[in-house]
N, C-alpha and C. Protein backbone atom coordinates (compact mmCIF):
# COMPACT_ATOMS: atom_id res chain seq x y z
N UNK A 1 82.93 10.14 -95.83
CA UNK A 1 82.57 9.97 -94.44
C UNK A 1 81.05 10.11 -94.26
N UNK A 2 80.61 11.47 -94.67
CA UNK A 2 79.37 11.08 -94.75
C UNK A 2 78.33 10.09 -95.44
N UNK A 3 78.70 9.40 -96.54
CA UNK A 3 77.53 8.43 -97.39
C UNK A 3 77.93 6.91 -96.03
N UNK A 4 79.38 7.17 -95.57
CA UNK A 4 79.60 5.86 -94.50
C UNK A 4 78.45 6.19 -93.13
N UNK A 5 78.26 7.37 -92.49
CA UNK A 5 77.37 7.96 -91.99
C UNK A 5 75.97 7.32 -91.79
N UNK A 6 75.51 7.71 -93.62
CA UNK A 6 74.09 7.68 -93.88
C UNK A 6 73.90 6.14 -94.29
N UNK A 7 74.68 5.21 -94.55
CA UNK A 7 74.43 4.02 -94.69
C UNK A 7 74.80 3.12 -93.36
N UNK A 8 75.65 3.53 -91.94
CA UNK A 8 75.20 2.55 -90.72
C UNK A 8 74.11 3.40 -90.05
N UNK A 9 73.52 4.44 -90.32
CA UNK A 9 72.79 4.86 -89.81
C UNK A 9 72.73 5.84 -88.38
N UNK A 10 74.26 6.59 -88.47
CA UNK A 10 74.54 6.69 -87.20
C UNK A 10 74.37 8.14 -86.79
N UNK A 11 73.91 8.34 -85.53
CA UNK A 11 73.75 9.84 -85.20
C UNK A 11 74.64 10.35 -84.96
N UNK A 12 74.63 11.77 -85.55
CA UNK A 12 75.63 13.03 -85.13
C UNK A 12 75.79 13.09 -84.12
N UNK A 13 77.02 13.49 -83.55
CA UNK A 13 77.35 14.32 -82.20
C UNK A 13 75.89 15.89 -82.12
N UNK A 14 75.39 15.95 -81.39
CA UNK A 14 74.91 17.53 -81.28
C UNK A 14 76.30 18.32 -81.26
N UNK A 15 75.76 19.15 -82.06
CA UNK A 15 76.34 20.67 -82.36
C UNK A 15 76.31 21.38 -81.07
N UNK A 16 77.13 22.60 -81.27
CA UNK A 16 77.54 23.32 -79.64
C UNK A 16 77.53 24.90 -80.14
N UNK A 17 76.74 25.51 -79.33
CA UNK A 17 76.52 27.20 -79.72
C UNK A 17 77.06 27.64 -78.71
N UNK A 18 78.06 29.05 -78.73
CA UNK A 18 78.42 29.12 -77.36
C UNK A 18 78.81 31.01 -76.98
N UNK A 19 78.79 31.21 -76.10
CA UNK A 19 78.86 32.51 -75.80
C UNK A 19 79.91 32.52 -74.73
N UNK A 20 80.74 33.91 -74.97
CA UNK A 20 81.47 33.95 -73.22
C UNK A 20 81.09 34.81 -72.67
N UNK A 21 81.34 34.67 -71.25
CA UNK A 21 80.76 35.57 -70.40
C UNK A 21 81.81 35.71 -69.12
N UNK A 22 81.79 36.93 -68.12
CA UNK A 22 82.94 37.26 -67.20
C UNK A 22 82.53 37.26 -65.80
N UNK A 23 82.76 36.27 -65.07
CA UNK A 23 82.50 36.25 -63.65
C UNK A 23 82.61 37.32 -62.99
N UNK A 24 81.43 37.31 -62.50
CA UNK A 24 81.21 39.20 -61.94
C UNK A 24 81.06 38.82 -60.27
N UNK A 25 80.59 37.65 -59.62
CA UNK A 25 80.60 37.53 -58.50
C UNK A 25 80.74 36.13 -57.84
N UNK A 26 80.94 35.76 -57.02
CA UNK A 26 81.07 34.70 -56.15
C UNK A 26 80.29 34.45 -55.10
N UNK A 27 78.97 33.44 -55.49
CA UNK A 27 78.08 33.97 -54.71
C UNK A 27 77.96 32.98 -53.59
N UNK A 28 78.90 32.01 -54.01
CA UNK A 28 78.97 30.61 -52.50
C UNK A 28 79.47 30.92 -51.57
N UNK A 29 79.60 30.00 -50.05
CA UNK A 29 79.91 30.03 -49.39
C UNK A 29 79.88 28.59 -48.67
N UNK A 30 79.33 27.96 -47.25
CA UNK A 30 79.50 27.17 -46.52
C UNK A 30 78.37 26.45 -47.21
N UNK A 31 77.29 26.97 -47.78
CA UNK A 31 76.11 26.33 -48.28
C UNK A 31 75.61 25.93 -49.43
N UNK A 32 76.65 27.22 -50.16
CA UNK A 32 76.10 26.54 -51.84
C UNK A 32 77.29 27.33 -52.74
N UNK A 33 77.70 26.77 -53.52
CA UNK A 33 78.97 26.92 -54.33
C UNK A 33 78.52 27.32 -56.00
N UNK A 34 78.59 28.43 -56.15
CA UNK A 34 77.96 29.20 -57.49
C UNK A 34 78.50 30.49 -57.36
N UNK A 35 78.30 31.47 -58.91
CA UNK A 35 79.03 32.28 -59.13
C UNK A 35 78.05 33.06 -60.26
N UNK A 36 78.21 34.29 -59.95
CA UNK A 36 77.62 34.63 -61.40
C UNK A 36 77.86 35.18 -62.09
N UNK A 37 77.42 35.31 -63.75
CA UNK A 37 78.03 35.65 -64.54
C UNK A 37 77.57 36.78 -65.45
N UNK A 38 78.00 37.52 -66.13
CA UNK A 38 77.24 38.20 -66.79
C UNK A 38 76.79 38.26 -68.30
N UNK A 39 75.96 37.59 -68.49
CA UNK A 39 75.73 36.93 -69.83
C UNK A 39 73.77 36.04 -69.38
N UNK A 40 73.02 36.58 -70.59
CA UNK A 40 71.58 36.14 -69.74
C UNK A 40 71.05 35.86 -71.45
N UNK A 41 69.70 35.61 -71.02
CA UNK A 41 68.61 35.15 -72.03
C UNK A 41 68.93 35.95 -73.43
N UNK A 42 69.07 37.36 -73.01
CA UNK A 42 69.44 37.96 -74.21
C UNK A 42 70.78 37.92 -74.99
N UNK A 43 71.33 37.33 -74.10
CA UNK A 43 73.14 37.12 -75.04
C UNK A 43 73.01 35.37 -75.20
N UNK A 44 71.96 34.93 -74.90
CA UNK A 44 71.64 33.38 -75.71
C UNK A 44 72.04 32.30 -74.59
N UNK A 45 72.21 32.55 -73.38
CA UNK A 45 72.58 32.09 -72.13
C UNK A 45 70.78 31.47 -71.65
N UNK A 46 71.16 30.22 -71.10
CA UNK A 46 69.76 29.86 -70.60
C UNK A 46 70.31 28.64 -69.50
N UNK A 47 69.00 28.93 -68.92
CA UNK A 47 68.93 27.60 -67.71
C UNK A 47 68.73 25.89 -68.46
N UNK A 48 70.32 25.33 -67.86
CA UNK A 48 70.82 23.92 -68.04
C UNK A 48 72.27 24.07 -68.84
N UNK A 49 72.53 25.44 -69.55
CA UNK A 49 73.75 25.29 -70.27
C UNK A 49 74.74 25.03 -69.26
N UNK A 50 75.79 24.50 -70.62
CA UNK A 50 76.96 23.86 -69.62
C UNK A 50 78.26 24.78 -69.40
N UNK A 51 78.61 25.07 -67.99
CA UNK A 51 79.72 26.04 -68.19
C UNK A 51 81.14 25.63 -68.28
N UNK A 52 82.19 25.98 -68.87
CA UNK A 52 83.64 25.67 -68.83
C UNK A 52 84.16 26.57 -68.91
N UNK A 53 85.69 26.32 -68.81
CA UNK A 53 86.37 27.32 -69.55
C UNK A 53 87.78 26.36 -70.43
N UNK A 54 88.65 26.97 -70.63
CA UNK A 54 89.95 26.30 -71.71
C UNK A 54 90.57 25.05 -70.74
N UNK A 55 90.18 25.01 -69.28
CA UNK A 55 90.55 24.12 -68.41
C UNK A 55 89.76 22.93 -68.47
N UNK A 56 88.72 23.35 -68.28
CA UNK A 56 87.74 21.51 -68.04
C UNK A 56 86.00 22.68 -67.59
N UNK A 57 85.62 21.42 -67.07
CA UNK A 57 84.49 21.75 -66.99
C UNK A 57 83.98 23.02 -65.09
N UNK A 58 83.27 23.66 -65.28
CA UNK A 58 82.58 24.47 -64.43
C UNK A 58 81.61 24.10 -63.55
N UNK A 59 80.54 24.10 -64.51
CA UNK A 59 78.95 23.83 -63.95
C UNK A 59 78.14 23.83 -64.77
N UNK A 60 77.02 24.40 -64.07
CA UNK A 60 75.42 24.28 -65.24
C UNK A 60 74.62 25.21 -64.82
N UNK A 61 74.04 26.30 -65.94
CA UNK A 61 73.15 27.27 -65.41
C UNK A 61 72.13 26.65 -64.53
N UNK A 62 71.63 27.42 -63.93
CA UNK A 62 70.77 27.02 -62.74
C UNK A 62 69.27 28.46 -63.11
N UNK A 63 70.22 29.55 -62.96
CA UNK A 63 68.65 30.78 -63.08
C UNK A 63 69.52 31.63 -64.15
N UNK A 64 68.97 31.95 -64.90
CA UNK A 64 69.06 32.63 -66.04
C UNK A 64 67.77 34.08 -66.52
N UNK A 65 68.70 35.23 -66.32
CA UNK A 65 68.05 36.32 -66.44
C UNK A 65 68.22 36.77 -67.55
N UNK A 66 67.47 38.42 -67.71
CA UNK A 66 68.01 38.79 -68.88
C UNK A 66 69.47 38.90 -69.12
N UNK A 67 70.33 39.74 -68.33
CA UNK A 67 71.18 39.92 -68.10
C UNK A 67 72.78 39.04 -67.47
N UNK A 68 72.29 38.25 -66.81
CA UNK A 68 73.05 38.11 -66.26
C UNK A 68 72.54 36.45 -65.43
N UNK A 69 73.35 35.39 -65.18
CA UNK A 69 72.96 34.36 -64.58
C UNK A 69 73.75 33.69 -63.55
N UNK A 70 73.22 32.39 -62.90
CA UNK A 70 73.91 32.04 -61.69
C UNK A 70 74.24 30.81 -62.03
N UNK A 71 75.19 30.08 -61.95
CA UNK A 71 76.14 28.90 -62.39
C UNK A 71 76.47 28.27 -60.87
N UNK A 72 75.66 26.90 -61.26
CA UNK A 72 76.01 25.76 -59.79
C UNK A 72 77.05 25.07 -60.32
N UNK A 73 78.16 25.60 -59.36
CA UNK A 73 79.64 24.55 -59.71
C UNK A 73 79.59 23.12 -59.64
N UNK A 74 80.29 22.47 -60.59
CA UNK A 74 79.92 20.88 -59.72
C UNK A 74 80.93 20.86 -58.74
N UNK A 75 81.36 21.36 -57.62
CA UNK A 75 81.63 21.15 -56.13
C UNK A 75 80.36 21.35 -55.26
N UNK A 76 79.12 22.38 -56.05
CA UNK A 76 77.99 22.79 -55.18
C UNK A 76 77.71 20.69 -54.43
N UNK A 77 77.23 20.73 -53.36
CA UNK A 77 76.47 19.44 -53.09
C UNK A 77 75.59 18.92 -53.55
N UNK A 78 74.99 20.06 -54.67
CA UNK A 78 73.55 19.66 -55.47
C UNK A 78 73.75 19.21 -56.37
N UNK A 79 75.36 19.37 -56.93
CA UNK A 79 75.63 18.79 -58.70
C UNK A 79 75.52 17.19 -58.50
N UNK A 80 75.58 16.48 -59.59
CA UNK A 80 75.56 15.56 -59.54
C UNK A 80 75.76 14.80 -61.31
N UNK A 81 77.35 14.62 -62.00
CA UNK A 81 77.72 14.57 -62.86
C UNK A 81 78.18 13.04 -63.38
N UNK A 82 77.53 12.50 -64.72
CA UNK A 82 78.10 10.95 -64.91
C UNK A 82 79.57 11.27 -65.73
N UNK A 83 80.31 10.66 -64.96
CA UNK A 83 81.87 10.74 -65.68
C UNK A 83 82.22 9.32 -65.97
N UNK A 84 83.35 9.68 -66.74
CA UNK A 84 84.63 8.17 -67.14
C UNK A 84 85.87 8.39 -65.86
N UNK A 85 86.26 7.42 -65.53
CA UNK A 85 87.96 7.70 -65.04
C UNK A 85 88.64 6.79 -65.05
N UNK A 86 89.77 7.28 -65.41
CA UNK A 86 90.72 6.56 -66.10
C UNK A 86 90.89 5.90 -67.22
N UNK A 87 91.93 5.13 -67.41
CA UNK A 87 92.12 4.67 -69.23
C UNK A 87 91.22 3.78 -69.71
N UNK A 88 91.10 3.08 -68.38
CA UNK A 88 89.74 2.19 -68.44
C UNK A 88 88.16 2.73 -68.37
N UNK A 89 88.30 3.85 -68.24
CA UNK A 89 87.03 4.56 -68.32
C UNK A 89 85.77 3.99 -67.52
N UNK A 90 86.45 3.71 -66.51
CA UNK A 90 85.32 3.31 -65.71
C UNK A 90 84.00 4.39 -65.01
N UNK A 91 82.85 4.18 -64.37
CA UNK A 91 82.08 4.35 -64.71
C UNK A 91 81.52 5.28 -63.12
N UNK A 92 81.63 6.27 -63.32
CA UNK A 92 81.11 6.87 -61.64
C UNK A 92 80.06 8.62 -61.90
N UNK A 93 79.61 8.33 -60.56
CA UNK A 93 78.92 9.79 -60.59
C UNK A 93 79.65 10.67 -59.53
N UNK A 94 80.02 12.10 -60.42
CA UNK A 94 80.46 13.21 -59.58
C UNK A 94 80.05 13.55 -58.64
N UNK A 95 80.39 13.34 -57.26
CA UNK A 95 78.82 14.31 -56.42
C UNK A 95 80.05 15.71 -55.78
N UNK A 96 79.46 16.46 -55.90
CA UNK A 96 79.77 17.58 -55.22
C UNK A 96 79.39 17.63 -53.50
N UNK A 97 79.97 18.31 -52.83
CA UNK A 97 80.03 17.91 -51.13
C UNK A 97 79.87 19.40 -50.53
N UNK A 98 80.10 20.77 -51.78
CA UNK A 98 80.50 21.90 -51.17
C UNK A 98 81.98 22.18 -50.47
N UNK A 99 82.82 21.07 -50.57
CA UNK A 99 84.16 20.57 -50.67
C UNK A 99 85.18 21.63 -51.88
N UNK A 100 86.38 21.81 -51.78
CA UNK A 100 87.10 22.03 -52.93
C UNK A 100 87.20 20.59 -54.22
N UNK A 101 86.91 19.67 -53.42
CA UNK A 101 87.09 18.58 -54.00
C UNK A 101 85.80 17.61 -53.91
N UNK A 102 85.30 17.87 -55.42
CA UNK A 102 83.94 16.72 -55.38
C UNK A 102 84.55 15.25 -55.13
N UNK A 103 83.79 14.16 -54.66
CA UNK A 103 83.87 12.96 -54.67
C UNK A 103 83.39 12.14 -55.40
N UNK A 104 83.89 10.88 -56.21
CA UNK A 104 83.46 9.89 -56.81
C UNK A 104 82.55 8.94 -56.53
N UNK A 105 81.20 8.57 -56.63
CA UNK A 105 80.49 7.81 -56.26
C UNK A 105 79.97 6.58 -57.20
N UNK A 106 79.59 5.31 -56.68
CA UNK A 106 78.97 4.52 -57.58
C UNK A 106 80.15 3.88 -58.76
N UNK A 107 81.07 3.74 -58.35
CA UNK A 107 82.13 3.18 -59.08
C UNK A 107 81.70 2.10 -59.52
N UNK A 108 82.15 1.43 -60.85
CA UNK A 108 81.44 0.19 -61.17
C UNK A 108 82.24 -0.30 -60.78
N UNK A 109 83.85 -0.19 -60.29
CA UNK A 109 85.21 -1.30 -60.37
C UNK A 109 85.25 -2.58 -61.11
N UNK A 110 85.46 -1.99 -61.90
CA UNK A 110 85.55 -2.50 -63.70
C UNK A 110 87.76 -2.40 -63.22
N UNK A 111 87.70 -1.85 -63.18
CA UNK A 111 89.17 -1.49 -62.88
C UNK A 111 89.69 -0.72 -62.03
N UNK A 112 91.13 -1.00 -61.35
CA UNK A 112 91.41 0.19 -60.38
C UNK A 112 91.37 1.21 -60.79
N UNK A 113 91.65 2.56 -59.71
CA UNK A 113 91.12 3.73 -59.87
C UNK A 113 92.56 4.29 -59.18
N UNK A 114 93.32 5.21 -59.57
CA UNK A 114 94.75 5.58 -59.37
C UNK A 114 94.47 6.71 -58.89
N UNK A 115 95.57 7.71 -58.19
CA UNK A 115 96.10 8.85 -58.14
C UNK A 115 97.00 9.32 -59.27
N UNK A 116 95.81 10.84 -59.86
CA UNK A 116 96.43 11.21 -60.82
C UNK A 116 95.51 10.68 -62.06
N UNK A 117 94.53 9.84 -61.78
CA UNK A 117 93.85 9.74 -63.21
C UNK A 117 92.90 10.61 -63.55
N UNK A 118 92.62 10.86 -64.91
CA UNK A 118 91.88 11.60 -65.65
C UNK A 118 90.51 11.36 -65.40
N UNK A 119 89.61 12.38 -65.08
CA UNK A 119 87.99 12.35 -65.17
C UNK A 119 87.46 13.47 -66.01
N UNK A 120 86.49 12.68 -66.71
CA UNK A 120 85.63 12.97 -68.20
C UNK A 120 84.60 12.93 -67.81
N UNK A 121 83.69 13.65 -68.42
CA UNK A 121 82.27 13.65 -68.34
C UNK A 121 81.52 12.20 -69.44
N UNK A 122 80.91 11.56 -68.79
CA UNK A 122 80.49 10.19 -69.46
C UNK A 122 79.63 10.30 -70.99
N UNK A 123 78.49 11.22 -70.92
CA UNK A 123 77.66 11.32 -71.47
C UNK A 123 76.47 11.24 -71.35
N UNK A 124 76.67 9.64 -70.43
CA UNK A 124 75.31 9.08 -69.72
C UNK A 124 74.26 10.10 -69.39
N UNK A 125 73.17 9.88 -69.98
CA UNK A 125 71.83 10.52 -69.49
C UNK A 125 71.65 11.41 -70.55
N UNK A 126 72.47 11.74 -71.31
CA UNK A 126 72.37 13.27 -72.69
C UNK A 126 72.29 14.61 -71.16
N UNK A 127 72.76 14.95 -69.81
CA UNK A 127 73.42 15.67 -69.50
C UNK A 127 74.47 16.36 -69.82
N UNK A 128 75.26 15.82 -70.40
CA UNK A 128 76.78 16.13 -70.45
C UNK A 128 77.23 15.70 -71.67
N UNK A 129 77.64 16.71 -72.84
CA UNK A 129 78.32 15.72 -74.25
C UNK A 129 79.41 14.55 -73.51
N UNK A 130 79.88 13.93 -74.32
CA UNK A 130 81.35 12.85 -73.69
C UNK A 130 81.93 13.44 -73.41
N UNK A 131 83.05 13.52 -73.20
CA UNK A 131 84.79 14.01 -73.23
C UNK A 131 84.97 15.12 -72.49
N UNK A 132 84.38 15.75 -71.85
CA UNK A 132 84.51 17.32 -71.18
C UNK A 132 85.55 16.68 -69.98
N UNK A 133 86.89 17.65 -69.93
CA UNK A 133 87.31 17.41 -69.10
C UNK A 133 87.26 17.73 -67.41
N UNK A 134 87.18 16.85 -66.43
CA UNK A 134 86.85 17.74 -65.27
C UNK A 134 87.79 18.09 -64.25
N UNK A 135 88.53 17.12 -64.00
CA UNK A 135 89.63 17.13 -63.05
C UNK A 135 90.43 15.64 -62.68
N UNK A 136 91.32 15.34 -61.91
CA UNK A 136 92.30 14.46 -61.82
C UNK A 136 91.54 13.86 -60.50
N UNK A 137 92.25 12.35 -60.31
CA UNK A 137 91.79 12.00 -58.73
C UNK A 137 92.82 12.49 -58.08
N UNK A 138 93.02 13.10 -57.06
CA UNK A 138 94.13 13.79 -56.34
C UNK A 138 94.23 12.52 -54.83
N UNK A 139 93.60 11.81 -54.35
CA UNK A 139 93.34 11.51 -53.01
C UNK A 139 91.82 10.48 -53.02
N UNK A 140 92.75 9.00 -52.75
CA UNK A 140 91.87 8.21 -52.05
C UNK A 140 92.37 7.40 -50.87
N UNK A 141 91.15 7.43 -50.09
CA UNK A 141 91.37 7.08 -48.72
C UNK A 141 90.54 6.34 -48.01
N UNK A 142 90.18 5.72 -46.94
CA UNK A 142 88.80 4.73 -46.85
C UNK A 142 88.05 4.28 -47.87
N UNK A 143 88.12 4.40 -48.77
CA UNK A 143 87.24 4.49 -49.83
C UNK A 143 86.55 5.44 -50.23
N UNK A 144 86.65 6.65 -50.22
CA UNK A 144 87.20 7.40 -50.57
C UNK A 144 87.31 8.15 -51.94
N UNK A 145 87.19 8.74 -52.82
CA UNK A 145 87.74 9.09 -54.10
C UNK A 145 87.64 10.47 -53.98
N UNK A 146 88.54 11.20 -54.26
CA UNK A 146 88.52 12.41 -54.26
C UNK A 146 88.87 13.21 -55.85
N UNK A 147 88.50 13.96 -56.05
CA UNK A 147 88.39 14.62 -57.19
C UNK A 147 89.23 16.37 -57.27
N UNK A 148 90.26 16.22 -57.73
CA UNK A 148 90.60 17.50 -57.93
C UNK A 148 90.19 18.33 -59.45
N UNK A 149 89.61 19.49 -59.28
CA UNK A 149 88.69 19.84 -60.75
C UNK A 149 90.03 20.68 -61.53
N UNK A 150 89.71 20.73 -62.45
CA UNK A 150 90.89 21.55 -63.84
C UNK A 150 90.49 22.73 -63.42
N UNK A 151 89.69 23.02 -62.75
CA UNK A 151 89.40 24.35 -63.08
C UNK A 151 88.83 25.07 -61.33
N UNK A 152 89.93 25.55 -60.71
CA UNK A 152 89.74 26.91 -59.82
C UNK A 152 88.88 27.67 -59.57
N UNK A 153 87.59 27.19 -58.46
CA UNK A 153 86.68 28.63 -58.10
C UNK A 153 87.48 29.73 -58.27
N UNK A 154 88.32 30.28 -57.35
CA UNK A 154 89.00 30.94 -57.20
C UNK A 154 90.03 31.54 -58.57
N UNK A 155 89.59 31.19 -59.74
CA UNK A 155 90.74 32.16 -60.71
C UNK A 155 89.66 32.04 -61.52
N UNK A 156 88.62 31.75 -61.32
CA UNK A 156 87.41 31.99 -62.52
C UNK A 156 87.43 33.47 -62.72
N UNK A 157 87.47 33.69 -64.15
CA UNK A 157 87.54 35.03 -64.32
C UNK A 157 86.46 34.98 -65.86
N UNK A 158 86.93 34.55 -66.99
CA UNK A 158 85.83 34.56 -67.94
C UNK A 158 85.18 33.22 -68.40
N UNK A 159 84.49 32.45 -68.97
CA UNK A 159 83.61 30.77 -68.69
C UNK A 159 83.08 31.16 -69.96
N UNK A 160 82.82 30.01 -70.71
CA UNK A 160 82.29 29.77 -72.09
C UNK A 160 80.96 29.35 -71.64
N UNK A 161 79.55 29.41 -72.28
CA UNK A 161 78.64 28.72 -71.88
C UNK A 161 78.07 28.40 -73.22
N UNK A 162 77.91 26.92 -73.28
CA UNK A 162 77.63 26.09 -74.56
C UNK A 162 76.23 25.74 -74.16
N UNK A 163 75.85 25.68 -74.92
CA UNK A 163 74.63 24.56 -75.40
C UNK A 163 74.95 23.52 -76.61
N UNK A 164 74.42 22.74 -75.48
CA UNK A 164 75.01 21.54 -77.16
C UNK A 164 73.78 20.90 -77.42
N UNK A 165 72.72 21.35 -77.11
CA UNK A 165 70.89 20.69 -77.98
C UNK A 165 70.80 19.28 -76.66
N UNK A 166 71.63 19.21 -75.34
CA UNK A 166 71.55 18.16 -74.59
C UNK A 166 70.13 18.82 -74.01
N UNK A 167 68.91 17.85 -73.53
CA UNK A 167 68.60 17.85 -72.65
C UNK A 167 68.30 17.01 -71.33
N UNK A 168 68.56 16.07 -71.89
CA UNK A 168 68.90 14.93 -70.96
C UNK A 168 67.53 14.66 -69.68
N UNK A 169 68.75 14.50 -68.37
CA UNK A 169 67.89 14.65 -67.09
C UNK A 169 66.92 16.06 -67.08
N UNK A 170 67.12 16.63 -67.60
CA UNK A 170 66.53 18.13 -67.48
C UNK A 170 65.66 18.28 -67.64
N UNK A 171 65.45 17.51 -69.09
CA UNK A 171 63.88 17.67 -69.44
C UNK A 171 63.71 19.05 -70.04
N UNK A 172 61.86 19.63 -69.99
CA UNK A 172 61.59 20.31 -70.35
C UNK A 172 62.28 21.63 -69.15
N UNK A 173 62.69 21.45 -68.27
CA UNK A 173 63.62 22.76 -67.39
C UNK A 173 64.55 22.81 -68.21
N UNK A 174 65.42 21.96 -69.23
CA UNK A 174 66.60 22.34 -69.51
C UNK A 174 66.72 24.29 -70.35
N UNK A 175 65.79 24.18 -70.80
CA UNK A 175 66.20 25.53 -71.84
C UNK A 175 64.82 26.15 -71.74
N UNK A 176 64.40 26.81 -70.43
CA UNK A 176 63.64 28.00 -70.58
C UNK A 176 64.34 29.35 -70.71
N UNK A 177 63.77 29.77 -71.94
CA UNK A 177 64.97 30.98 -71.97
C UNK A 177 63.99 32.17 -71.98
């Protein structure tokens, strides 16, 4: 596998370092949807890592202390995530609304878009490795797409936080640690 590798010339997936850490507070409300955690610069936690847990995807550090940091959910209105959905993997951006349920934007309609289909994180931009799972479409309506996430503000209790060497949109903000 590897000499097949080194002769099309093809790049590795980035590697993923990861730490857990235990939701110690809930710091959203009507305005901004985040949580924090306890896990910081010194337990290898930094601003841009990506949070999950065994469900799908979370968020993305935002401020990162020694101790302890603050995680913008993608429901916050500020996230803004490139996903796949559906089998056809068509092509949209997450936006968060401050909603329980982010919305689908920028659909390419490449193909319909169902109740009940699967949404993945795209890759697009080196934000986000591929495949992270995020949540189902639960509800479309006017046009519409609604997004139900795998994963519960509300039962967040412990969150993995990876780095996978992305820095993508981030840039040089991604990893001041």
């Amino acid at each position: 596998n590897q000499s097949l590798k080194a002769l099309l010339g093809a790049v590795s997936e980035p590697s993923e370092s990861s730490v857990t850490a235990r939701v110690v507070a809930d710091t959203g409300g009507s305005f901004a949807q985040s949580v924090l955690i306890l896990a910081g610069t010194v337990d290898g936690a930094g601003k841009g890592d990506i949070v999950l847990t065994g469900e799908g995807l979370v968020g993305r550090i935002t401020q990162a202390g020694r101790r302890s940091s603050r995680v913008l959910l993608i429901t916050d209105i500020n996230s803004r995530i490139p996903v796949l959905v559906g089998e056809a993997g068509s092509h949209a951006i997450l936006a968060g609304d401050n909603s329980l349920r982010p919305k689908l934007l920028y659909m390419d309609g490449a193909s319909p878009v169902l109740t009940g289909d699967k949404v993945v994180t795209s890759g697009d931009g080196d934000a986000f490795p591929t495949g992270l799972p995020v949540g189902r479409i639960a509800r479309i309506k006017d046009g519409v797409i609604e997004v139900e996430p795998y994963v519960a503000r509300d039962q967040l209790r412990h969150v993995k936080i990876a780095d996978y060497g992305l820095s993508g949109v981030l840039g040089e903000l991604a990893r001041e640690r």
